[in-house]
Protein backbone atom coordinates (compact mmCIF):
# COMPACT_ATOMS: atom_id res chain seq x y z
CA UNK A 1 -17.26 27.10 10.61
CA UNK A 2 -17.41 30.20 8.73
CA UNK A 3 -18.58 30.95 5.22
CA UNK A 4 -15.34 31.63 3.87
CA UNK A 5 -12.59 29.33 4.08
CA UNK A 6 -8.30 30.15 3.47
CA UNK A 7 -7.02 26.71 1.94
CA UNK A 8 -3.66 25.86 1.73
CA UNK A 9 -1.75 23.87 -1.03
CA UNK A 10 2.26 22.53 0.02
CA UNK A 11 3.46 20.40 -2.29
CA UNK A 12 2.73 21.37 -6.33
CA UNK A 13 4.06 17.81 -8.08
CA UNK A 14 1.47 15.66 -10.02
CA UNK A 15 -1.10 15.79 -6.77
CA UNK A 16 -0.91 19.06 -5.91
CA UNK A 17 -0.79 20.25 -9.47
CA UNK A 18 -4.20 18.21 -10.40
CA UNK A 19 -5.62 19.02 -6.90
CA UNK A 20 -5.03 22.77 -7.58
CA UNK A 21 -6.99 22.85 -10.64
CA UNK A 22 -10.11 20.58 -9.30
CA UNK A 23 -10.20 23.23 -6.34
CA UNK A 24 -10.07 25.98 -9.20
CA UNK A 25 -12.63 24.32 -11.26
CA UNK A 26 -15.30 23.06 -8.57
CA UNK A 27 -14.82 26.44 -6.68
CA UNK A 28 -19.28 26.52 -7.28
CA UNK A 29 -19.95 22.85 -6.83
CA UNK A 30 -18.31 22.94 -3.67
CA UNK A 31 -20.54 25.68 -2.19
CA UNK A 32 -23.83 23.99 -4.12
CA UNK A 33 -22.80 20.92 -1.52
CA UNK A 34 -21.64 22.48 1.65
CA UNK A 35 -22.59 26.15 1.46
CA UNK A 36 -18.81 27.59 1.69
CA UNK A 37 -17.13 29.46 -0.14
CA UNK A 38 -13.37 28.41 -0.92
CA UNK A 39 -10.14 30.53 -1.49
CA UNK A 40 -6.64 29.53 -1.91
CA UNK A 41 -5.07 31.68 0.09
CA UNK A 42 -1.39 29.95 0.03
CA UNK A 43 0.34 27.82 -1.92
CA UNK A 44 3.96 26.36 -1.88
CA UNK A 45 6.26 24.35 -3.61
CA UNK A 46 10.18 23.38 -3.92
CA UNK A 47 10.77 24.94 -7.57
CA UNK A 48 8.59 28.12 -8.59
CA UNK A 49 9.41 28.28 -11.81
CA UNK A 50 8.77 24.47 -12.89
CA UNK A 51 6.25 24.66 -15.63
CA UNK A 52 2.83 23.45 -14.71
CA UNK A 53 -0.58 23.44 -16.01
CA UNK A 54 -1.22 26.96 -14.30
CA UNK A 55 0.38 30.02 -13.62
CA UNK A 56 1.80 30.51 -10.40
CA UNK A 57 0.59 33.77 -8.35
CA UNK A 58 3.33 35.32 -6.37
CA UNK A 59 1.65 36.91 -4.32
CA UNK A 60 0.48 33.50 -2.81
CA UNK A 61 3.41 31.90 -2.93
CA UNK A 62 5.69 30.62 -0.61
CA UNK A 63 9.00 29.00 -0.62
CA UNK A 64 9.39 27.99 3.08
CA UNK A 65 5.61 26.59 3.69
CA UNK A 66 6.19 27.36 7.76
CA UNK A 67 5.59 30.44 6.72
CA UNK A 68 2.16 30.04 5.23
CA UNK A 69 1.04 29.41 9.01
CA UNK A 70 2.79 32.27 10.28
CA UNK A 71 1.33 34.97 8.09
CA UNK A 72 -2.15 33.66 7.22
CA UNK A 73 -5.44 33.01 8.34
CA UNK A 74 -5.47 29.49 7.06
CA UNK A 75 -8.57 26.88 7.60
CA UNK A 76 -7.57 23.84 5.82
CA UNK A 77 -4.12 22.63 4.48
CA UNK A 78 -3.50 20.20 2.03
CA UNK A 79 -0.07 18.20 2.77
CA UNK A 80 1.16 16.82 -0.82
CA UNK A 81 5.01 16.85 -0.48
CA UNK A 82 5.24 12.87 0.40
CA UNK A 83 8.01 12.75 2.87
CA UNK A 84 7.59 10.48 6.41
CA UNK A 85 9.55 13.12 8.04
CA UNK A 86 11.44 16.55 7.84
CA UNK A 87 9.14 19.22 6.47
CA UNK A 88 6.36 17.36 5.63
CA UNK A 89 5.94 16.07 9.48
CA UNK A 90 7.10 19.85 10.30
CA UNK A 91 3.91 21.38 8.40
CA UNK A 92 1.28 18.77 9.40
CA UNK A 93 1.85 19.07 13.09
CA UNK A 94 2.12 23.31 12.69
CA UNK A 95 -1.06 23.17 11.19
CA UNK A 96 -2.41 21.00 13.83
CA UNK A 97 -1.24 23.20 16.49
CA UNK A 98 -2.45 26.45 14.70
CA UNK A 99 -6.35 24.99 14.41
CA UNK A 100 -5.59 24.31 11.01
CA UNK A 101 -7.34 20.99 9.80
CA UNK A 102 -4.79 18.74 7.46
CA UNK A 103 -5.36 16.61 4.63
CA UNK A 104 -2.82 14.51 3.44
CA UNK A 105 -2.56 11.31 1.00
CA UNK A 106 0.81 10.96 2.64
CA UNK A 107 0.68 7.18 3.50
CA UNK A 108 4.52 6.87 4.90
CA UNK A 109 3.90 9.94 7.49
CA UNK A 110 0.72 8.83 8.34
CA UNK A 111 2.06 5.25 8.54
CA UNK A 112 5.16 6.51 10.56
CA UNK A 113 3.75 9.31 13.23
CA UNK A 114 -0.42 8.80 12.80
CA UNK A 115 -1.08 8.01 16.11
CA UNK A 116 1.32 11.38 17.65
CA UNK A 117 -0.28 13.62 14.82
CA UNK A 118 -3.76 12.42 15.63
CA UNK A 119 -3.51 12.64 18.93
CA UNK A 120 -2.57 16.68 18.78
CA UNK A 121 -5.52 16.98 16.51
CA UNK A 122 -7.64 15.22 18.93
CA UNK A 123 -6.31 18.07 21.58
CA UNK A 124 -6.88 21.22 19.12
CA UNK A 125 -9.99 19.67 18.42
CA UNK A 126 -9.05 19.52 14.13
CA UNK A 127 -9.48 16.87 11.60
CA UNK A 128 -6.60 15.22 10.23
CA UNK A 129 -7.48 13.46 7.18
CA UNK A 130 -5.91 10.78 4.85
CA UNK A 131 -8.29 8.77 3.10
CA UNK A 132 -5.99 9.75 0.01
CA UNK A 133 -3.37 7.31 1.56
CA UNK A 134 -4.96 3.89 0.76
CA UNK A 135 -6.49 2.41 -2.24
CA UNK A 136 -6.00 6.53 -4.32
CA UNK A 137 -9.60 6.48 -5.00
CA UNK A 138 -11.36 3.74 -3.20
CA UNK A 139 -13.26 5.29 -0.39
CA UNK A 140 -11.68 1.91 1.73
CA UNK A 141 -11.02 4.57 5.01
CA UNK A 142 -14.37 6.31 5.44
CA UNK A 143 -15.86 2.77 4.99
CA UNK A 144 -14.09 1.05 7.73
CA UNK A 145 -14.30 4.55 10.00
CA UNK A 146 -18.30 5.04 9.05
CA UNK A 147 -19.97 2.76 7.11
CA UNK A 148 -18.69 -0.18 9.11
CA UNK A 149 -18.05 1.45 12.56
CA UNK A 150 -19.94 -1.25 14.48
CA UNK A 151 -18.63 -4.24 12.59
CA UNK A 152 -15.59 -6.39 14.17
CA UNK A 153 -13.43 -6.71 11.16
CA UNK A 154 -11.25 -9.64 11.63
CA UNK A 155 -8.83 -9.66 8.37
CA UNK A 156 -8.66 -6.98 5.55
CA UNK A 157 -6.43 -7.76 2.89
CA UNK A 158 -5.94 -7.29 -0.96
CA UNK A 159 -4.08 -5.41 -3.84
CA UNK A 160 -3.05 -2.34 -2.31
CA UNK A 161 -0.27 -1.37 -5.15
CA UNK A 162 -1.37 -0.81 -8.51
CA UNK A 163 2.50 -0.85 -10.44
CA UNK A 164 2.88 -3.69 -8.78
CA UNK A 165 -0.19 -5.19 -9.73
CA UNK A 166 0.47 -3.63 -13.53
CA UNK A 167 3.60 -5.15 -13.76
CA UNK A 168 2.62 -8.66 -12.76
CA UNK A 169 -0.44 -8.53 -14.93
CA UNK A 170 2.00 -7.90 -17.61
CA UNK A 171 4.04 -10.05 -17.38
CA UNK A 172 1.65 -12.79 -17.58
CA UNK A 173 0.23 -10.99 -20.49
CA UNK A 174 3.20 -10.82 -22.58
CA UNK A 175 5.71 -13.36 -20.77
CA UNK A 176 8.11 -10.51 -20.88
CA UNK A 177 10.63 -10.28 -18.29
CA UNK A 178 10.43 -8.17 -14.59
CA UNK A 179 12.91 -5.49 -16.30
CA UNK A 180 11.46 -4.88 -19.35
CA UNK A 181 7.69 -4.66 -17.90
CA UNK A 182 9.18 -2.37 -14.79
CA UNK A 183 10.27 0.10 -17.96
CA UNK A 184 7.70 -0.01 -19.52
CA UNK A 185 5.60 1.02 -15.95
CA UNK A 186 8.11 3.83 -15.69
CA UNK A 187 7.13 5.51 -19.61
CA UNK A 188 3.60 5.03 -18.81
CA UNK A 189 3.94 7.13 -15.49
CA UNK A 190 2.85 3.96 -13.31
CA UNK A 191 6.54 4.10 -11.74
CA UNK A 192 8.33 6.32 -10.45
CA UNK A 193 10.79 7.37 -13.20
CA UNK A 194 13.76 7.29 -10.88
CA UNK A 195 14.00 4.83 -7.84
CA UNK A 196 10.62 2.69 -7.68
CA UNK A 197 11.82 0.65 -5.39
CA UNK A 198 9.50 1.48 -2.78
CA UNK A 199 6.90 0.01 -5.07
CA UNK A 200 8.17 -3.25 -5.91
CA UNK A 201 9.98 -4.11 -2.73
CA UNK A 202 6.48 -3.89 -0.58
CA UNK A 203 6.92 -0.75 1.30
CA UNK A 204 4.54 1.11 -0.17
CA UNK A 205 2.01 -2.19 0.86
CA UNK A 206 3.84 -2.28 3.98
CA UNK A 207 2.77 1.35 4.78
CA UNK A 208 -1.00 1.17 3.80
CA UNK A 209 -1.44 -2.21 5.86
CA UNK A 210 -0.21 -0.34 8.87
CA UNK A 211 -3.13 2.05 8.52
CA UNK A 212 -5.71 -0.54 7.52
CA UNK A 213 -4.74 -2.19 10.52
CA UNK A 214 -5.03 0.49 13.13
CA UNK A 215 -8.49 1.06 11.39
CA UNK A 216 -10.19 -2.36 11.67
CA UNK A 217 -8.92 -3.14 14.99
CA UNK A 218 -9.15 0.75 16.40
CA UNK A 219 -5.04 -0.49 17.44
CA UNK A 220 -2.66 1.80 17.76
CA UNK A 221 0.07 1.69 14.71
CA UNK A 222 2.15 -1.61 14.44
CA UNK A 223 6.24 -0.45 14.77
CA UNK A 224 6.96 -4.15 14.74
CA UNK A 225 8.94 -5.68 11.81
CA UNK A 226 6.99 -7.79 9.74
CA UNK A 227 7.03 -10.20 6.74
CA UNK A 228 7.77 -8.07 3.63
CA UNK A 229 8.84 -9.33 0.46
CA UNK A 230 8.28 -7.66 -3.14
CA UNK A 231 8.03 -9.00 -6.78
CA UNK A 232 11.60 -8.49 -8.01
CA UNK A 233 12.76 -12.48 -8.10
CA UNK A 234 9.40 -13.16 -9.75
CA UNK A 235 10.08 -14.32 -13.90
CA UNK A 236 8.04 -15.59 -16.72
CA UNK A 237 8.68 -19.10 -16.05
CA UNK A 238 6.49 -18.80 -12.76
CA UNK A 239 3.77 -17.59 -14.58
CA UNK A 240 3.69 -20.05 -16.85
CA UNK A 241 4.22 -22.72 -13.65
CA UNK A 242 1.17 -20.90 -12.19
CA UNK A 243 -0.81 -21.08 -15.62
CA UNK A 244 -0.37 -24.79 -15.47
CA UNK A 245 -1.73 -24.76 -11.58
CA UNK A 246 -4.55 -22.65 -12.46
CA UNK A 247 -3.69 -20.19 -10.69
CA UNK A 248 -2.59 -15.94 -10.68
CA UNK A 249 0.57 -14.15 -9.21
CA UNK A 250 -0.53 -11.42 -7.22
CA UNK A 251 1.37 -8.86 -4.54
CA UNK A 252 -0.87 -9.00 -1.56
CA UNK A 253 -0.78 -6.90 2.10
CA UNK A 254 -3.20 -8.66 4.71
CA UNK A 255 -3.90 -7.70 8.12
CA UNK A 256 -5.74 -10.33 10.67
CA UNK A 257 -5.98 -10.81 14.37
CA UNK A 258 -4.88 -14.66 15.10
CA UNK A 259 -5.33 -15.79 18.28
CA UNK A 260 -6.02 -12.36 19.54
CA UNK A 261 -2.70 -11.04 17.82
CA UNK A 262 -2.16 -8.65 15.06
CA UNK A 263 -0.53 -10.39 11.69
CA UNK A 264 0.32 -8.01 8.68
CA UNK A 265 2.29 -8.85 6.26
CA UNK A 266 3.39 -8.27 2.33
CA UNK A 267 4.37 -10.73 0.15
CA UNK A 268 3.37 -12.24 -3.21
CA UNK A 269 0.80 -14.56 -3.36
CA UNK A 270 -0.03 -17.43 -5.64
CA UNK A 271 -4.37 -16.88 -6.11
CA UNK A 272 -6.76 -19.20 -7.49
CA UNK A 273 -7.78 -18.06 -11.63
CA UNK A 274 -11.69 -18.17 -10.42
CA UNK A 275 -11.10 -15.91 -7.56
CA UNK A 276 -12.24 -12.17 -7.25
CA UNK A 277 -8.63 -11.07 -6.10
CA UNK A 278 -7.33 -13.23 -9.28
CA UNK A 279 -9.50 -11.46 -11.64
CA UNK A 280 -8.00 -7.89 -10.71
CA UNK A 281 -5.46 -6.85 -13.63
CA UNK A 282 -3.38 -3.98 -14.03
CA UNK A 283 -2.92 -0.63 -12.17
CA UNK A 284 -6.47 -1.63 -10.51
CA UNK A 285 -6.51 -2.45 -6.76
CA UNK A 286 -9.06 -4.15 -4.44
CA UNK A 287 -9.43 -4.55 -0.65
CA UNK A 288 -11.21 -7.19 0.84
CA UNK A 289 -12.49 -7.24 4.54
CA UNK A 290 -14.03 -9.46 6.63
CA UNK A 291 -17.00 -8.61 9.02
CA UNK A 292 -19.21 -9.13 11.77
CA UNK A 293 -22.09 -8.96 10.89
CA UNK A 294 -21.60 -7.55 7.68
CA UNK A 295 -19.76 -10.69 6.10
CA UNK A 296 -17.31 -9.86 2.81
CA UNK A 297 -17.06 -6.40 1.94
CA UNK A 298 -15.29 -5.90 -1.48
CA UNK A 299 -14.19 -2.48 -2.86
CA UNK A 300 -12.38 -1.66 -5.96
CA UNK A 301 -11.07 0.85 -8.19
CA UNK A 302 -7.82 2.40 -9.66
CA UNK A 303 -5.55 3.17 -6.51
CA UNK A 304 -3.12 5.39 -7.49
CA UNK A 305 -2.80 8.26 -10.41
CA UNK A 306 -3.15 12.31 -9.30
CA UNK A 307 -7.11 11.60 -10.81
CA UNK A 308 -7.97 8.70 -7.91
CA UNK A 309 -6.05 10.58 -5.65
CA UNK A 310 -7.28 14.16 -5.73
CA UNK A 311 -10.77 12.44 -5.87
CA UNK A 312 -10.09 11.14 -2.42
CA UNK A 313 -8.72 14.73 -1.28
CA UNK A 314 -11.80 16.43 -2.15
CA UNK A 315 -14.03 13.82 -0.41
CA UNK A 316 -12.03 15.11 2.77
CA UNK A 317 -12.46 18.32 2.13
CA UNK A 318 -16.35 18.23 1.41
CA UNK A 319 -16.24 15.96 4.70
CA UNK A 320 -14.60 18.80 6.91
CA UNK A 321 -16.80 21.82 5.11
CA UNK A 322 -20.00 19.73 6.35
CA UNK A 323 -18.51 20.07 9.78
CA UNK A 324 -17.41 17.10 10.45
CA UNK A 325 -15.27 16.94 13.23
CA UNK A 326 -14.03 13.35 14.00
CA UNK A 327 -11.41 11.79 15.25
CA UNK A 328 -8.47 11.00 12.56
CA UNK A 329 -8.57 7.02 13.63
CA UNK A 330 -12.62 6.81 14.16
CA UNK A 331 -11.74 6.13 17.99
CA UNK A 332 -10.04 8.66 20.33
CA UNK A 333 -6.51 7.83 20.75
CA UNK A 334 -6.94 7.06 24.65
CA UNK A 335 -9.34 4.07 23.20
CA UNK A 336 -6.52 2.96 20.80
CA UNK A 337 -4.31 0.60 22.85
CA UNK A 338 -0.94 -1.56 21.58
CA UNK A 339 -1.91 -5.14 20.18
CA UNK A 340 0.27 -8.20 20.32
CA UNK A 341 2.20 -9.36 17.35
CA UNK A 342 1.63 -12.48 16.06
CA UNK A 343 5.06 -14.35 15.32
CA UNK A 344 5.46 -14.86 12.09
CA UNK A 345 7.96 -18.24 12.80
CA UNK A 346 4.58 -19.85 13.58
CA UNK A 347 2.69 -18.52 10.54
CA UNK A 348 1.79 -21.65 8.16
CA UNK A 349 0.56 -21.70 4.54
CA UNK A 350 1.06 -24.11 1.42
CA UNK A 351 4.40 -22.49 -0.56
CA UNK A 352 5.87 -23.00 -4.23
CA UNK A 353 9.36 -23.68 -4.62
CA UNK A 354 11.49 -22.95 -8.03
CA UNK A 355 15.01 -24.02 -8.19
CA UNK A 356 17.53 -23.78 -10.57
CA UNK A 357 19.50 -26.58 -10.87
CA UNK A 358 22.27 -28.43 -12.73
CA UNK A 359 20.71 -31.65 -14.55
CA UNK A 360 22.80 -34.00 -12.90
CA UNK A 361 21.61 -37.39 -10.72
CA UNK A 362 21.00 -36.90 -6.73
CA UNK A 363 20.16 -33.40 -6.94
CA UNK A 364 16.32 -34.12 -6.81
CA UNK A 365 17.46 -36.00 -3.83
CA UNK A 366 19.21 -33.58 -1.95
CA UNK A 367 16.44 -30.91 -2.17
CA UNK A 368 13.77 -33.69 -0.96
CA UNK A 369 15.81 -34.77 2.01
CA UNK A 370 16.32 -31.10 2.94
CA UNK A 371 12.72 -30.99 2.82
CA UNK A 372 12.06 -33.95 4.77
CA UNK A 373 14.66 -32.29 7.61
CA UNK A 374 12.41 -29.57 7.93
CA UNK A 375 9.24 -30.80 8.07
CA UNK A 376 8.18 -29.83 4.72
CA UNK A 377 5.77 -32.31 2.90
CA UNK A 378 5.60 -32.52 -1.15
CA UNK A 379 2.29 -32.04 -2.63
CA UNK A 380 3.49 -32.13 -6.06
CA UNK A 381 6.15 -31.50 -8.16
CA UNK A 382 6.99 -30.73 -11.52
CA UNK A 383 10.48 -30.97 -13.27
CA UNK A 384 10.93 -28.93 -16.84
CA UNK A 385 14.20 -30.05 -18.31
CA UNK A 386 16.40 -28.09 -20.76
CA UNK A 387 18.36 -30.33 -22.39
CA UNK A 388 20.79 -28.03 -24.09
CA UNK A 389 22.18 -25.80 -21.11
CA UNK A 390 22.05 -29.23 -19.05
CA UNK A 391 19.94 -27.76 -16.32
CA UNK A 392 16.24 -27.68 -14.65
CA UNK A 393 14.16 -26.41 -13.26
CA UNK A 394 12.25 -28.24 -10.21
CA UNK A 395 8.96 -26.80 -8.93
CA UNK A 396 7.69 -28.30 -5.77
CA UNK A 397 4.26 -27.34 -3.86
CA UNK A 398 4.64 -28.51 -0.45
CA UNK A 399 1.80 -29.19 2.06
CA UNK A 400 0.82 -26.41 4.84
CA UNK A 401 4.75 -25.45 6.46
CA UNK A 402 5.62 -23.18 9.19
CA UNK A 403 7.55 -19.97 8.31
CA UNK A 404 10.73 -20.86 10.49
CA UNK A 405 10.90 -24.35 8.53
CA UNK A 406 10.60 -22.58 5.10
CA UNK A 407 13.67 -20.46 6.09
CA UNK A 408 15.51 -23.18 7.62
CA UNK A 409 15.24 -25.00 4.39
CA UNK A 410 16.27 -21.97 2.27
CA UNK A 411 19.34 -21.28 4.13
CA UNK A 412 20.14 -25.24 4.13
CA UNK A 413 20.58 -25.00 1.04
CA UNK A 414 22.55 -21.87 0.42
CA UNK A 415 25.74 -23.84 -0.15
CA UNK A 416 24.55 -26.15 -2.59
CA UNK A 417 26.68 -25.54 -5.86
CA UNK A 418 23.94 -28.20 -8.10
CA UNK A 419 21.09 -24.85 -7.02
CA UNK A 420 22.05 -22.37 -9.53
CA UNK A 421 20.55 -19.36 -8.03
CA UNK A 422 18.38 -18.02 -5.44
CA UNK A 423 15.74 -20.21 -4.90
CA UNK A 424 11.78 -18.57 -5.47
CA UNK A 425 9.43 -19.05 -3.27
CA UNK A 426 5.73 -18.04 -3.48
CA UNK A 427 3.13 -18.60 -0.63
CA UNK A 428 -0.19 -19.62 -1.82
CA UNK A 429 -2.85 -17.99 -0.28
């Protein structure tokens, strides 16, 4: 590689912004540790005139970043629009085909069209880069592509959302309610100010476990549907339920092989209090894998923020000034076949069950015999009583049930007008 390098910015919102300005301000650092000299050459954004914490050049500028490929002599190009299609996919697999190396923290593109984009950096012989994507901060990629290359990971799972795991720790902490801890999030900048729901529903999880999981098992990217549920139906009264069991609400993605199938999946967990995973409050995340030889690997740190993230961005960056030419998956794509899915019908764990009900005789009955019907064994149970709205609620942790059963029981009782609302249920893990 030459001693000068052309970098590219496209995207200039909180990433980009802070990105720009570590570039700007570790312009000498970065040739103390690699020996190059850095320039950005191009830079591009929807809205020119926003204000920002720098002044935008014109000269570099562009509004259409296609462009930037056409009429420059760009090394590296830094992907920070955030879109798992249209122009962001456009610019990444330009790039690619130009000799341009990418990094991106772009977790739904990666997620979505990884294995196509690495493979046409594998062919033009570039680096496509995303450690930004999972865990902000948390080196988790590089580990699992380098520092664990010869392991056989078998599960890696953990907090891989930090409003998520802000607004759970919160409301335990105050025994506020989901909306008023989700607005709070939102002033604090640890939701997104206008639709979060990609946050709290588990896609964002959803989208990071896909790449963990093509990682550890050097798979090719699941497309399969899989178990995702968020933290929206979640209220104080579970945490308080969960106080009294000892244990910690917690929004968990895990990926394992099972009988030589792949399992991911995104749901809330209930943890134990004394547990490492338990113990890992607000916008913090942690990741978890299991090893061979290596045993437990545990890594933590904040996971999302432009600080975490443009941390991560540089580490690519010094990574690809070294010379570091790898492939984007740590195995060529050839070596990356399809994996089995594991059905989830069959998948079996302990669950809690809240419901609503009216205080009236036989409704404990009719839940039990529901349960009974579907195979689901009581391990204990707990009924709080309000006296003056004449309801309850009944809390029941069942023995180990099978996914289908838990579903079957659900919708059996769908119809019941004694069940005041939606059942919540809560796997423990």
């Amino acid at each position: 590689m030459k001693n000068k390098i052309n970098i590219a910015i496209v995207g200039l919102g909180q990433i980009g912004n802070h990105l720009f300005n570590e570039i700007k301000t570790k312009k000498k650092e970065i040739e103390l540790l690699t020996g190059k000299k850095i320039n950005i050459a191009a830079i591009s954004a929807k809205n020119k005139n926003k204000k920002r914490k720098f002044k935008i050049n014109k000269k570099i500028f562009y509004k259409n970043p296609l462009k930037i490929i056409d009429k420059n002599k760009i090394d590296i190009l830094f992907e920070c629009i955030g879109l798992s299609d249209g122009i962001s996919k456009k610019v990444v697999e330009k790039s690619l085909k130009n000799y341009i190396h990418v990094i991106t923290p772009n977790k739904a593109l990666i997620s979505k069209h990884g294995d196509y984009l690495s493979n046409i950096a594998e062919r033009y012989k570039v680096n496509l880069e995303f450690e930004a994507s999972v865990g902000g901060g948390i080196p988790i990629l590089r580990t699992i592509k380098e520092g664990l290359s010869t392991n056989r990971i078998t599960k890696v799972y953990g907090i891989l959302n930090g409003t998520c795991n802000y607004i759970l720790s919160e409301m335990d902490r105050t025994k506020d309610n989901f909306k008023n801890v989700l607005k709070k999030a939102q002033t604090l900048g640890y939701a997104e100010p206008g639709n979060p729901k990609l946050d709290i529903n588990g896609y964002d999880t959803l989208a990071k476990v896909r790449i963990l999981s093509s990682l550890a098992f050097k798979k090719k990217i699941s497309k399969n549907e899989l178990l995702m549920e968020g933290i929206e139906n979640i209220e104080p009264k579970d945490f308080e339920i969960a106080n009294q069991l000892n244990l910690k609400i917690k929004l968990l993605g895990v990926t394992e092989i099972l009988n030589n199938k792949l399992f991911e999946r995104v749901h809330p967990c209930l943890v134990k209090k004394n547990s490492y995973i338990g113990n890992v409050n607000g916008v913090m995340n942690a990741i978890i894998l299991d090893g061979n030889p290596v045993g437990q690997s545990i890594l933590q740190g904040e996971g999302a923020g432009p600080g975490p993230t443009s941390s991560a961005l540089m580490s690519d960056l010094l990574s690809i000034l070294r010379g570091n030419i790898k492939n984007p998956f740590g195995v060529s794509s050839k070596n990356r076949n399809s994996i089995s899915t594991f059905d989830v019908n069959n998948y079996e764990n302990s669950l809690y069950l809240r419901f609503e009900v009216k205080d009236k005789p036989g409704v404990l009955s009719e839940i039990t015999k529901k349960l009974a019907q579907n195979k689901i064994s009581i391990q204990r149970m707990i009924q709080i009583p309000y006296n003056k709205l004449k309801t309850a609620s009944i809390v029941i942790i069942t023995h180990k049930a099978r996914h289908i059963n838990s579903n079957k029981l659900l919708r059996g009782l769908e119809k019941n007008k004694k069940i005041l609302k939606k059942p919540v249920l809560i796997r423990l893990f």
